[in-house]
Protein backbone atom coordinates (compact mmCIF):
# COMPACT_ATOMS: atom_id res chain seq x y z
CA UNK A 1 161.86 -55.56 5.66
CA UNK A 2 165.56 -54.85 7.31
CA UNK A 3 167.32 -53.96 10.68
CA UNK A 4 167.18 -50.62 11.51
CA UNK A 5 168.77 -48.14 14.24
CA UNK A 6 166.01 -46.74 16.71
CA UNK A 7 166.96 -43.40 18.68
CA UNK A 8 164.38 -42.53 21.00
CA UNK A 9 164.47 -38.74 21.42
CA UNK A 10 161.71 -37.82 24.10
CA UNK A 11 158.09 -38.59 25.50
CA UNK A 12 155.46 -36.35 26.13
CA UNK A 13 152.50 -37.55 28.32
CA UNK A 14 149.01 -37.52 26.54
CA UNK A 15 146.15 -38.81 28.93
CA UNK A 16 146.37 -40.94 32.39
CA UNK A 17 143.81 -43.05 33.83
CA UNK A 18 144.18 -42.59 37.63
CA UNK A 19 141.67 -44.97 38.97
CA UNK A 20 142.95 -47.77 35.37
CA UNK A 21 146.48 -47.32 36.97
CA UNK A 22 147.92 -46.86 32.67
CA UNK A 23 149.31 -44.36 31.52
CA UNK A 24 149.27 -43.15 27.25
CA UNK A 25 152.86 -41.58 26.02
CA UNK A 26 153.66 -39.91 22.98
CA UNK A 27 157.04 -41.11 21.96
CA UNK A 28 159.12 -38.95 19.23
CA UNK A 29 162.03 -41.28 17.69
CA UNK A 30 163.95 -41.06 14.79
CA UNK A 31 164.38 -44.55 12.35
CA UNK A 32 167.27 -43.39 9.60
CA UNK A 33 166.55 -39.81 8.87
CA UNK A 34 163.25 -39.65 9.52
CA UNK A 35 160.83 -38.36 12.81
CA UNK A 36 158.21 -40.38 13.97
CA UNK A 37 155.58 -40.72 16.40
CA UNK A 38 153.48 -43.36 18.44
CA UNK A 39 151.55 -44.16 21.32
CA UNK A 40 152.78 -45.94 24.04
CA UNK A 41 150.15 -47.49 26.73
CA UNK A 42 151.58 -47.99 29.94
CA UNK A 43 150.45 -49.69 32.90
CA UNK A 44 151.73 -47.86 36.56
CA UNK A 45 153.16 -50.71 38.73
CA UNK A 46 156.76 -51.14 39.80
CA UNK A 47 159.35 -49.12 38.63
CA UNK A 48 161.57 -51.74 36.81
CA UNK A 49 158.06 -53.25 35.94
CA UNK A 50 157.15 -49.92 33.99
CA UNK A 51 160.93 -49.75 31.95
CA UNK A 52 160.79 -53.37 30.75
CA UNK A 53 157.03 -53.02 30.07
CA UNK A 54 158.14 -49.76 27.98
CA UNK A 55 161.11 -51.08 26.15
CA UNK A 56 159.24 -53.78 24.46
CA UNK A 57 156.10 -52.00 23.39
CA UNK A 58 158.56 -49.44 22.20
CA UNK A 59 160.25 -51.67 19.64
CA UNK A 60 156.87 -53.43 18.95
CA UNK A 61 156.03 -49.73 17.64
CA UNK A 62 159.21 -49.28 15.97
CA UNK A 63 158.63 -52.45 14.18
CA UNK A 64 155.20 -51.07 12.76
CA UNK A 65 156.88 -48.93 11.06
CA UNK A 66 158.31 -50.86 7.98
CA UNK A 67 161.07 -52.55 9.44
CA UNK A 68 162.05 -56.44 10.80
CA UNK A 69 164.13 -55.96 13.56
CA UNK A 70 164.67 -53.20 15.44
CA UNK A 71 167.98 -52.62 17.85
CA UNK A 72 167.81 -49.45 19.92
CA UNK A 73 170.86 -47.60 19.62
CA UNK A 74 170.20 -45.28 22.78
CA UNK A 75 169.06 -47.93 25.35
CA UNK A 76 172.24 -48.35 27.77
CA UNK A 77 171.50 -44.11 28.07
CA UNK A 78 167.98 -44.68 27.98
CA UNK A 79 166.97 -47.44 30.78
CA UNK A 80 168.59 -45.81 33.64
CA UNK A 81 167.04 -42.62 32.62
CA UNK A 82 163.46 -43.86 32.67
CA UNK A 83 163.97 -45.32 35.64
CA UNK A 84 164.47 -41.74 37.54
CA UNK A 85 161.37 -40.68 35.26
CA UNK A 86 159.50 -43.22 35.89
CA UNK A 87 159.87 -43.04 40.04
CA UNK A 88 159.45 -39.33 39.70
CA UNK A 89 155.82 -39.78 38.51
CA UNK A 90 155.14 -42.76 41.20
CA UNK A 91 156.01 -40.04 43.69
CA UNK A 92 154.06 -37.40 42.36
CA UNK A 93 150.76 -39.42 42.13
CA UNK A 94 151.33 -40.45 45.77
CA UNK A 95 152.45 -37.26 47.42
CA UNK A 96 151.55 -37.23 51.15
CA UNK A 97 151.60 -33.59 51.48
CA UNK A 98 148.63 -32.79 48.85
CA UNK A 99 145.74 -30.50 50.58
CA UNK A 100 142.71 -31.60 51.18
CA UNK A 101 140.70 -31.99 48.32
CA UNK A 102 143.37 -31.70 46.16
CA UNK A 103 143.27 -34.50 43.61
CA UNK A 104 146.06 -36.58 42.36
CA UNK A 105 148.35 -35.01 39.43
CA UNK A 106 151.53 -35.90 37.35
CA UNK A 107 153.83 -32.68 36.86
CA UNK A 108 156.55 -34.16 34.94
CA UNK A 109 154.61 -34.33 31.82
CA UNK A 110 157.93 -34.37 29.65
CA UNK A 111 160.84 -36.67 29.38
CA UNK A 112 163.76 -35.97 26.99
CA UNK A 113 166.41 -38.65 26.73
CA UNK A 114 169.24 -35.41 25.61
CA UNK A 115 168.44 -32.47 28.04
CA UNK A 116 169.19 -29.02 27.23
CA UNK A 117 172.23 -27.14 27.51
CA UNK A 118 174.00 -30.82 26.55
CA UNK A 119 177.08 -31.20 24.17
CA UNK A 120 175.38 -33.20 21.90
CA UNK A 121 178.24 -33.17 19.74
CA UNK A 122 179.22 -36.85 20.13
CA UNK A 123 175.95 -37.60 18.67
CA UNK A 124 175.16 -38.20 14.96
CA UNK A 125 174.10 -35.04 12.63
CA UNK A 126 170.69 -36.49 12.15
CA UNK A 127 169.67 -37.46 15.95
CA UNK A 128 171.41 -33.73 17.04
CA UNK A 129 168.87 -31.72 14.53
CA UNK A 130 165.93 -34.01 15.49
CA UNK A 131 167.05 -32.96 19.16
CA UNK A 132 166.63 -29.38 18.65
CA UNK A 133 163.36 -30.21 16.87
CA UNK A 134 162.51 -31.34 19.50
CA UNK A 135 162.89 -28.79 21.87
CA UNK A 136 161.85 -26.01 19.39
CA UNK A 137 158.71 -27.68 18.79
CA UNK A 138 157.55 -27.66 22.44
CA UNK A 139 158.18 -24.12 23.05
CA UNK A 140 156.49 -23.33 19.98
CA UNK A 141 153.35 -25.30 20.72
CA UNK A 142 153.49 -24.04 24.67
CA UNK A 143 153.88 -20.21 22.71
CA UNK A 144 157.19 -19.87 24.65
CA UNK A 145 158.94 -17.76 21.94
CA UNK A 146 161.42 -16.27 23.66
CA UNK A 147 162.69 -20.05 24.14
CA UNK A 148 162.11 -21.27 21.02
CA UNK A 149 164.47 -18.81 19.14
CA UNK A 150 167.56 -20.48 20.52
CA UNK A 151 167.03 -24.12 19.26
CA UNK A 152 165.99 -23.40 15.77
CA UNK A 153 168.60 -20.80 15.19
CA UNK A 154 170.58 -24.32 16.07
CA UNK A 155 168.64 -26.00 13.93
CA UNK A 156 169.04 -23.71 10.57
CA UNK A 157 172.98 -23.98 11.52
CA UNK A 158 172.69 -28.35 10.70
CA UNK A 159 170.33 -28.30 8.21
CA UNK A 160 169.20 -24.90 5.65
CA UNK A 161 166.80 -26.27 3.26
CA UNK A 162 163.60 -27.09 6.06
CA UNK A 163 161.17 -25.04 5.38
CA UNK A 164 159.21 -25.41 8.80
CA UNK A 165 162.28 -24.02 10.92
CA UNK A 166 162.29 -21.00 9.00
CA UNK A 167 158.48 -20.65 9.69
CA UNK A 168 158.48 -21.29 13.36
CA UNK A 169 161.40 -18.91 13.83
CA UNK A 170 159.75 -15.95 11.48
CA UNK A 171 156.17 -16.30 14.09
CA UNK A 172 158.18 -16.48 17.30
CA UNK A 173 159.97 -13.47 16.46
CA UNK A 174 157.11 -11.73 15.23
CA UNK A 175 155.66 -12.30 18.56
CA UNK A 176 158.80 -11.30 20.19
CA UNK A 177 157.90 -8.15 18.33
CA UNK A 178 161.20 -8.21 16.02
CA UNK A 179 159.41 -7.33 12.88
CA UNK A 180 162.49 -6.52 10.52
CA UNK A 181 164.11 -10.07 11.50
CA UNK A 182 161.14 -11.99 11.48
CA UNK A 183 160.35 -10.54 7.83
CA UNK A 184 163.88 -11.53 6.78
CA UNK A 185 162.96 -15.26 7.62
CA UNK A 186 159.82 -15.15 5.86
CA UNK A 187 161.60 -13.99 3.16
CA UNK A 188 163.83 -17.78 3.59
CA UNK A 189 160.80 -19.56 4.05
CA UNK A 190 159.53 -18.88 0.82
CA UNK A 191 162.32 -19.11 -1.11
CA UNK A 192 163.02 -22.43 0.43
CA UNK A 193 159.29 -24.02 0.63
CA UNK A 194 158.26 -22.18 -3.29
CA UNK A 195 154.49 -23.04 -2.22
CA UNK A 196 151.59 -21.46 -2.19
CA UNK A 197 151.16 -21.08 1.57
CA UNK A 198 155.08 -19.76 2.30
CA UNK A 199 154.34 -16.90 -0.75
CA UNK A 200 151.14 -16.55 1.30
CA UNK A 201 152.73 -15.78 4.56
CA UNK A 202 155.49 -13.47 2.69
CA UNK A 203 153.30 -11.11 1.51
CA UNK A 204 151.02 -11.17 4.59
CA UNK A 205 154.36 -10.08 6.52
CA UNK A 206 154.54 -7.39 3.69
CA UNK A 207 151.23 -5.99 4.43
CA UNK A 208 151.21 -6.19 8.03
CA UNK A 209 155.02 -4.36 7.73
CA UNK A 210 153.12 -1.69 5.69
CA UNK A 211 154.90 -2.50 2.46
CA UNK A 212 151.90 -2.39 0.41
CA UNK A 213 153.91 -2.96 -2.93
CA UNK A 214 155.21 -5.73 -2.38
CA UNK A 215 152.59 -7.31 -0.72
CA UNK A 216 150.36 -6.40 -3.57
CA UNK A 217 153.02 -8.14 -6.00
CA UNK A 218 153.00 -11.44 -4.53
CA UNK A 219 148.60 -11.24 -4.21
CA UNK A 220 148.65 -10.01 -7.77
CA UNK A 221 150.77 -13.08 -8.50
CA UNK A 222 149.12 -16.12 -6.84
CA UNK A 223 145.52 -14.64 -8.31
CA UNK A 224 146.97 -14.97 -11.92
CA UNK A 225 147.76 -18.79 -11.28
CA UNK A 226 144.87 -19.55 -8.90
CA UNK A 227 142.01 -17.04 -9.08
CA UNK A 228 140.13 -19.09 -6.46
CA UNK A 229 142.38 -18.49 -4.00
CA UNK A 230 140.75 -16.69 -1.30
CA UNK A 231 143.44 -15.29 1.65
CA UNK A 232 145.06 -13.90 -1.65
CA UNK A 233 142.24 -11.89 -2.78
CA UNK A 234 140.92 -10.78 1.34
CA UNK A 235 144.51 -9.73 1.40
CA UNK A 236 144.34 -7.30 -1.59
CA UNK A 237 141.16 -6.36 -0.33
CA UNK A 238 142.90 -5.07 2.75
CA UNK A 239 145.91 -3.35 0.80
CA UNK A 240 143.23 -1.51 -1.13
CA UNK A 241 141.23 -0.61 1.53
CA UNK A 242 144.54 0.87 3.58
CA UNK A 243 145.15 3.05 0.70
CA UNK A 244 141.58 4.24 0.27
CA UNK A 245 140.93 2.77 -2.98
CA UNK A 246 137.37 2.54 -3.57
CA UNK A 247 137.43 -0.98 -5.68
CA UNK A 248 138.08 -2.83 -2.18
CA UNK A 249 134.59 -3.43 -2.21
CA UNK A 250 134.22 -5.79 -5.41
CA UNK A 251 136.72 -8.07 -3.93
CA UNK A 252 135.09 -8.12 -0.96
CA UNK A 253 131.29 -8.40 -2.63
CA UNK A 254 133.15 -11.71 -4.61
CA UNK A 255 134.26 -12.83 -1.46
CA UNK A 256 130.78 -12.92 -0.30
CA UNK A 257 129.35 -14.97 -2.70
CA UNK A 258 131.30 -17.62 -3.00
CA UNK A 259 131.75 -18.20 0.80
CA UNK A 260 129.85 -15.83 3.17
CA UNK A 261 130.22 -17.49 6.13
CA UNK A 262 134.65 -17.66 5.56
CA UNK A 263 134.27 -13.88 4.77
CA UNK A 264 131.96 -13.03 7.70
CA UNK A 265 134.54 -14.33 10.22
CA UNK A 266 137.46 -12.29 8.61
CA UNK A 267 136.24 -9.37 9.02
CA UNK A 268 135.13 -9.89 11.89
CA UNK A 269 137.98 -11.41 13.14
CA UNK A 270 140.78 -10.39 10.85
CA UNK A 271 140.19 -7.31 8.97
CA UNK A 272 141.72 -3.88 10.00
CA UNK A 273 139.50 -0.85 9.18
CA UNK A 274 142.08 1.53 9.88
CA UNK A 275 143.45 3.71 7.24
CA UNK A 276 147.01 4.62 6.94
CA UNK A 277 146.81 7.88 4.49
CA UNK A 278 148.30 11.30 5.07
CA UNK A 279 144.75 13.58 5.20
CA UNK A 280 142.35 12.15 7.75
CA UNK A 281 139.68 14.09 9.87
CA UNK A 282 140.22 13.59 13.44
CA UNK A 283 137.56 13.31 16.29
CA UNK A 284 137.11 13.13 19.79
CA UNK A 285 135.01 10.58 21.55
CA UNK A 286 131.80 13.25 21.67
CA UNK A 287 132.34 13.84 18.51
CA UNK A 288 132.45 10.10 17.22
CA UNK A 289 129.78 9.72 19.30
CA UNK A 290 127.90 12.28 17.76
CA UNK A 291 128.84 10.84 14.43
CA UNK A 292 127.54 7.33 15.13
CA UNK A 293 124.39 7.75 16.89
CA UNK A 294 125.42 6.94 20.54
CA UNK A 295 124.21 8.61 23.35
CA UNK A 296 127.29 9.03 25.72
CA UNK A 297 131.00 8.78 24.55
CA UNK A 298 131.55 6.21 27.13
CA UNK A 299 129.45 3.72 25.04
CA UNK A 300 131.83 4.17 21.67
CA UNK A 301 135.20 4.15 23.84
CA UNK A 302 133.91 0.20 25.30
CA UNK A 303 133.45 -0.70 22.20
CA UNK A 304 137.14 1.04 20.99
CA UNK A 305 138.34 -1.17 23.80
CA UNK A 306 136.78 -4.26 22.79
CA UNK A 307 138.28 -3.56 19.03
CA UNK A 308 134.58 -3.98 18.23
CA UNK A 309 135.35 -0.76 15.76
CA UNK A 310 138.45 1.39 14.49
CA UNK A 311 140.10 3.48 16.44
CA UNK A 312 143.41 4.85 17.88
CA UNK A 313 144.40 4.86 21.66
CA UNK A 314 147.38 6.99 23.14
CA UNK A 315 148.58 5.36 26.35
CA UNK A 316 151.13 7.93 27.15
CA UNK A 317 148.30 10.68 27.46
CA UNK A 318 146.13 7.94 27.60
CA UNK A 319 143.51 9.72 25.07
CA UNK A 320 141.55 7.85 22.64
CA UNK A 321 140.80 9.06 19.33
CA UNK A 322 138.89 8.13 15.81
CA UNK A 323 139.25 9.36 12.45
CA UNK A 324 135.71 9.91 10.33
CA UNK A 325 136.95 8.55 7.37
CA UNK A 326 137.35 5.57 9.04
CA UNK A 327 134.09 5.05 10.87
CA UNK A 328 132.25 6.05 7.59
CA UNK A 329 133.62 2.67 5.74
CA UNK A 330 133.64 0.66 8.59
CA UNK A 331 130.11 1.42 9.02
CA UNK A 332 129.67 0.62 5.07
CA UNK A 333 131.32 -2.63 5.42
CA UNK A 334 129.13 -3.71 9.00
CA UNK A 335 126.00 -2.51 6.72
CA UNK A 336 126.85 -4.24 3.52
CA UNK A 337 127.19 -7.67 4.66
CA UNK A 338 124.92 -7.59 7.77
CA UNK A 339 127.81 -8.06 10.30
CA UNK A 340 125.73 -6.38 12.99
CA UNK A 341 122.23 -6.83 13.71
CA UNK A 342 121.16 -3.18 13.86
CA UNK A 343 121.83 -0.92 11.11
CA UNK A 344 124.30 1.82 11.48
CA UNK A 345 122.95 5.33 10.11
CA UNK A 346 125.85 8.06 10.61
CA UNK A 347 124.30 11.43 11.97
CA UNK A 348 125.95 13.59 9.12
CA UNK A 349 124.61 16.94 10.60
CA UNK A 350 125.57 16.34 14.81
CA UNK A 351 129.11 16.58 13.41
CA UNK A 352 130.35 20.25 13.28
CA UNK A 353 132.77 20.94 10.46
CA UNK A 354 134.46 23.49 12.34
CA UNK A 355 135.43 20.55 15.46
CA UNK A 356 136.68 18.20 13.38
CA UNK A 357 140.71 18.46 12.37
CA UNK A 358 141.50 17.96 8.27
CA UNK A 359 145.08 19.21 8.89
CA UNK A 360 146.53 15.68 8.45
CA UNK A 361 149.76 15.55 9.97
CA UNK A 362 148.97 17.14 13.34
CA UNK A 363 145.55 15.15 13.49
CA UNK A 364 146.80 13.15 16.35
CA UNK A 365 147.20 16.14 18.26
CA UNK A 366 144.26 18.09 17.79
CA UNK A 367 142.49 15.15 18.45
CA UNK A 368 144.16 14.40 21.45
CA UNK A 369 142.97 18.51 22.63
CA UNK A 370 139.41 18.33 20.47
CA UNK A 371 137.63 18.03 23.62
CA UNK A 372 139.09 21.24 25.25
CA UNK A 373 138.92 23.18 22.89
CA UNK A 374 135.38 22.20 22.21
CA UNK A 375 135.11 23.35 26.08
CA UNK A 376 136.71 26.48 25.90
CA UNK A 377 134.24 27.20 22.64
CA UNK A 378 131.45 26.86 24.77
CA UNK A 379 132.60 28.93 27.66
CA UNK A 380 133.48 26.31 30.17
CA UNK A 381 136.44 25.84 31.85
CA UNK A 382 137.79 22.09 32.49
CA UNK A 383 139.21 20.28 35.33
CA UNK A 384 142.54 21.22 33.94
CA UNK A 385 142.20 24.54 33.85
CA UNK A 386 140.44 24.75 37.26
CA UNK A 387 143.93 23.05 38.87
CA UNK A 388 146.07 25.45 37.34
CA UNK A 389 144.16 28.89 38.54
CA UNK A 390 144.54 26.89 41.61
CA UNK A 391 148.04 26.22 41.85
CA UNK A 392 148.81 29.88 40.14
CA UNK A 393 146.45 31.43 43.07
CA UNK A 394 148.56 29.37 45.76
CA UNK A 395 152.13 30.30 44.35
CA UNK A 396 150.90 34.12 44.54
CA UNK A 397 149.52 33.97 47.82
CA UNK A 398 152.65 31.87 49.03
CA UNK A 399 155.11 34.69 47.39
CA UNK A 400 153.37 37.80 49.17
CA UNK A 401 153.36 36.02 52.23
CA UNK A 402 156.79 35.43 52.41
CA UNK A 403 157.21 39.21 51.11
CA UNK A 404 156.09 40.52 54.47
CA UNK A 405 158.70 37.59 56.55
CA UNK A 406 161.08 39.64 54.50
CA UNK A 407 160.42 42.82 55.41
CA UNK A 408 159.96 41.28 59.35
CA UNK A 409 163.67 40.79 59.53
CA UNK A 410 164.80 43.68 58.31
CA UNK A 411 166.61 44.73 61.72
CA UNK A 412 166.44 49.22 62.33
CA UNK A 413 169.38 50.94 63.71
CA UNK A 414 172.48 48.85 65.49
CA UNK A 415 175.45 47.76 63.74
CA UNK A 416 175.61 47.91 59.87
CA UNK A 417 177.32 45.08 59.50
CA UNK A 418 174.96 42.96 62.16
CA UNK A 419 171.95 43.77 60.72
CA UNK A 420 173.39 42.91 57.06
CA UNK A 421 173.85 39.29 58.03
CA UNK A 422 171.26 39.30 59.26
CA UNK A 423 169.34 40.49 56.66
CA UNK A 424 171.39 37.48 54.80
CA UNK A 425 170.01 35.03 56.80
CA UNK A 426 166.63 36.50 56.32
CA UNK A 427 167.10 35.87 52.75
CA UNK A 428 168.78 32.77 52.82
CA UNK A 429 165.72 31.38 54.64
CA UNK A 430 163.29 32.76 52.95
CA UNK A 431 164.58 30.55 49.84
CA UNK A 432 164.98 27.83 51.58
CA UNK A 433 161.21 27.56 52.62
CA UNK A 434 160.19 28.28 48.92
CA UNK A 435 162.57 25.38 47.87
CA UNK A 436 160.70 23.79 50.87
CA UNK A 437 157.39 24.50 49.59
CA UNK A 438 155.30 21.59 47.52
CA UNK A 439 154.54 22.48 43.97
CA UNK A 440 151.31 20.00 44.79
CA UNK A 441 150.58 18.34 47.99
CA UNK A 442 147.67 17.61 50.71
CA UNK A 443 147.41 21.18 52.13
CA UNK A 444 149.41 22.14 55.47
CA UNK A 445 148.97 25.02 57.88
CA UNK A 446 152.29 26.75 58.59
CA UNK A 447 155.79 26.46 57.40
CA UNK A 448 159.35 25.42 58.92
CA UNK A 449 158.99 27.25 61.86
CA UNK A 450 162.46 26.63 63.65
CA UNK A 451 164.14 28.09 60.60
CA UNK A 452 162.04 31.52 60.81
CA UNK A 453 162.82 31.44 64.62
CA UNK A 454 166.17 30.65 64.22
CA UNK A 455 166.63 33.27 61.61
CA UNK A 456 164.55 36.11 64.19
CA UNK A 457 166.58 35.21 66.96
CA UNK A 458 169.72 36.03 64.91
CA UNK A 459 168.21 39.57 63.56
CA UNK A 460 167.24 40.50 66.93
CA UNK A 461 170.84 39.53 68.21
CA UNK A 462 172.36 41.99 65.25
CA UNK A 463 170.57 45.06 66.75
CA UNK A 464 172.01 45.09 70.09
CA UNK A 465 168.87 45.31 71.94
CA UNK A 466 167.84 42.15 72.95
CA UNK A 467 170.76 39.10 73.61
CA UNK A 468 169.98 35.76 73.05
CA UNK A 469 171.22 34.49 76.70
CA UNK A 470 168.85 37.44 78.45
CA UNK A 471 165.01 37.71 77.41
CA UNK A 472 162.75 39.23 79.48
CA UNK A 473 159.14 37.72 79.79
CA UNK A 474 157.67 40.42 77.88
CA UNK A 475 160.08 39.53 74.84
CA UNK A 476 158.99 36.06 75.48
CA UNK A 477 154.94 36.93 74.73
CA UNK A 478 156.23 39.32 72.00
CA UNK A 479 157.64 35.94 70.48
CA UNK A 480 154.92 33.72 71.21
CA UNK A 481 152.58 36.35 69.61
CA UNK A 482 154.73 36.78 66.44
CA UNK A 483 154.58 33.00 66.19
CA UNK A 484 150.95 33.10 65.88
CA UNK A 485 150.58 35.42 63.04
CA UNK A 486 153.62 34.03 61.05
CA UNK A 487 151.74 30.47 59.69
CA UNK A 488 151.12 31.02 56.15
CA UNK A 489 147.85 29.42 54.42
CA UNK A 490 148.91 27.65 51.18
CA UNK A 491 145.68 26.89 48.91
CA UNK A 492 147.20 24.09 47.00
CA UNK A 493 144.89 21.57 45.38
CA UNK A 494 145.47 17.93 46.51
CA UNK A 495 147.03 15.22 45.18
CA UNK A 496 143.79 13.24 45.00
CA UNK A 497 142.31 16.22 42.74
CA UNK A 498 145.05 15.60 39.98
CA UNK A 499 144.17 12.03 39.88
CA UNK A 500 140.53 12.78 38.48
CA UNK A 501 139.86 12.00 35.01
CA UNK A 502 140.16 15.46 33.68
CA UNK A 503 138.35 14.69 30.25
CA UNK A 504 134.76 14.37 31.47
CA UNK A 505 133.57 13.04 27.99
């Protein structure tokens, strides 16, 4: 037994008992160069009340941990510190301005005796890493990533050789989706940890990175030194089955019989029944439909959705897709080891040959157009094509009638240089109303009319017959009547229309 320095580093609040007034803290503090951990019951009465009460269960704890005396190095920065904390909750649990009905709650669930963004450089090596720890740890746990990066980068810089860092930094940046860099720290992890479990992780980052090789390597490797291991041999399972290697299934019929249960849940859970090879037969949803027995395609895309099967979803035409080879072993696998309750029995003959894609590379896109063409095949047109006879139809009928506008303001006789600008403006309007004109909206009646009269008025002024300060009443109906019959009718679907699901399947 000997005196030993006592660094409190943060608490974390565990359970309260509103109507027992006490409190239960977790309290991380490092002894030497060591973490620990205890539990701290605290009763909620006065403020200086609570820090005295604190401090000395504190070093009571400290004391059960192998040492005689116990001196808190951090308690001039720590008393005043709790104090604030400890006021903060008091105010919290009696907050005037709670609705009604709204119970009593404690929103300062953390305390940290170093906050963030600190120099921390005046304290010791030791305390700074168990610090960032610290801080890393509870963004971890709260699956903060994007937090959690920072601090253990910090962490790596005082101290190489722990393995957990390099863990915890390799899954938050996996779920930060930086594959490449997360793989690199795997790669760390395992050569700093050399166990079973960091190998395990390596060559499950292999896999999921593609690189089957390697991946394979390491599985191959932990088998030859413990052939009971089973996340080694599910994982060359998987490898196997990605390649489309038939003796997948005697790993997996192993698996079964020495724990069912373990290898029911995997595949359930874990197991991905795509298959990345170069020569796969694409099909629609009708025609995996077909293929599996279901009545409607609607009833295999819910259960695409739910990842209840294999297949492949493209959300920037958002199409959705299978591949038979595929659905043929996952159905083998669901039937196999009675992962479903009714048995799946693949209708062979419903799926026509000449449907289905086997050109490999450009099986994405023919299975993102399998369902027109199967359309077209059968003589009906789809929504598709419908909106563009449509919209061809309109722009047609919109270019003839502005045709005859043309020929309207073509001014006879008069001056030849008039009636050439004002032929010009003719022109000039006429492609400014089919700039004008909507390539797709709700359909309208007429177009800019103050242009066309703008541009008449300037025709007729060009011939010399009528001036624009002098109209006689009958040049006035003449007008009126023109404006009657100039309104063009513009078929154009509306926008609604284009927002219809255009694959009916």
């Amino acid at each position: 037994m000997a005196k030993a320095q006592v660094d409190l580093i943060s608490l974390e609040i565990r359970k309260w008992l509103l109507e027992a007034e006490r409190l239960h803290f977790r309290a991380f503090f490092v002894i030497g160069d060591k973490e620990f951990t205890s539990i701290v019951d605290l009763s909620l009465t006065q403020v200086p009340d609570m820090v005295e009460e604190f401090v000395n269960k504190f070093r009571q704890e400290a004391r059960g941990k192998n040492v005689d005396e116990v001196v808190i190095s951090n308690e001039g920065l720590l008393r005043p510190k709790l104090n604030v904390y400890f006021k903060k909750i008091l105010s919290e649990l009696n907050n005037n301005k709670r609705r009604k009905g709204q119970s009593r709650q404690i929103l300062s669930n953390y305390f940290d005796v170093y906050v963030e963004n600190q120099d921390l450089s005046f304290l010791d090596p030791t305390i700074q890493f168990y610090v960032l720890l610290n801080w890393a740890r509870r963004y971890y746990e709260k699956e903060d990533f994007s937090r959690a990066i920072d601090p253990l980068k910090k962490l790596l810089k005082i101290k190489k050789d722990y393995g957990i860092v390099y863990k915890w930094l390799a899954r938050s940046l996996k779920k930060m989706r930086k594959y490449d860099e997360a793989m690199r720290y795997y790669e760390m992890y395992a050569k700093v940890e050399k166990t079973v479990e960091a190998r395990l992780e390596l060559a499950k980052s292999y896999r999921k990175g593609k690189l089957y090789d390697k991946s394979a390597k390491i599985y191959s490797e932990i088998l030859k030194k413990n052939p009971a291991e089973k996340d080694a041999k599910i994982g060359l399972a998987q490898i196997k089955y990605a390649r489309m290697e038939s003796d997948y299934l005697p790993l997996l019929d192993e698996l079964n019989q020495e724990d069912p249960e373990w290898l029911r849940k995997w595949l359930l859970d874990e197991f991905n029944f795509r298959i990345y090879a170069t020569s796969k037969t694409a099909l629609t949803p009708i025609q995996a439909a077909k293929f599996l027995g279901f009545e409607k395609a609607f009833d295999i895309t819910q259960k695409a959705f739910k990842n209840e099967l294999p297949s492949h979803f493209n959300p920037s035409k958002a199409r959705m897709h299978f591949f038979k080879e595929e659905l043929e072993n996952w159905a083998e696998i669901m039937n196999r080891f009675n992962l479903i309750d009714e048995k799946i029995v693949l209708q062979k003959d419903h799926l026509k040959v000449e449907d289905a894609d086997t050109s490999g590379k450009n099986s994405s896109r023919s299975s993102v157009l399998g369902t027109q063409n199967s359309e077209k095949n059968s003589g009906r047109s789809t929504r598709v094509e419908e909106i563009i006879r449509q919209i061809r139809e309109a722009k047609a009928k919109r270019n003839r009638s502005l045709k005859e506008i043309e020929k309207n303001f073509q001014v006879r006789g008069g001056n030849k240089k008039k009636s050439q600008s004002a032929a010009k403006v003719a022109q000039k309007t006429v492609k400014q109303v089919n700039a004008d004109a909507p390539e797709i909206s709700a359909p309208t009646n007429s177009i800019d009319r103050k242009k066309l009269i703008a541009a008449k008025k300037s025709a007729k002024a060009g011939s010399g017959k009528i001036t624009p300060k002098k109209r006689t009443q009958s040049s006035k109906k003449k007008s009126a009547k023109s404006r009657e019959t100039t309104p063009v009718e513009l078929d154009i679907p509306n926008e609604q229309e284009f927002l219809i699901e255009t694959d009916k399947s």
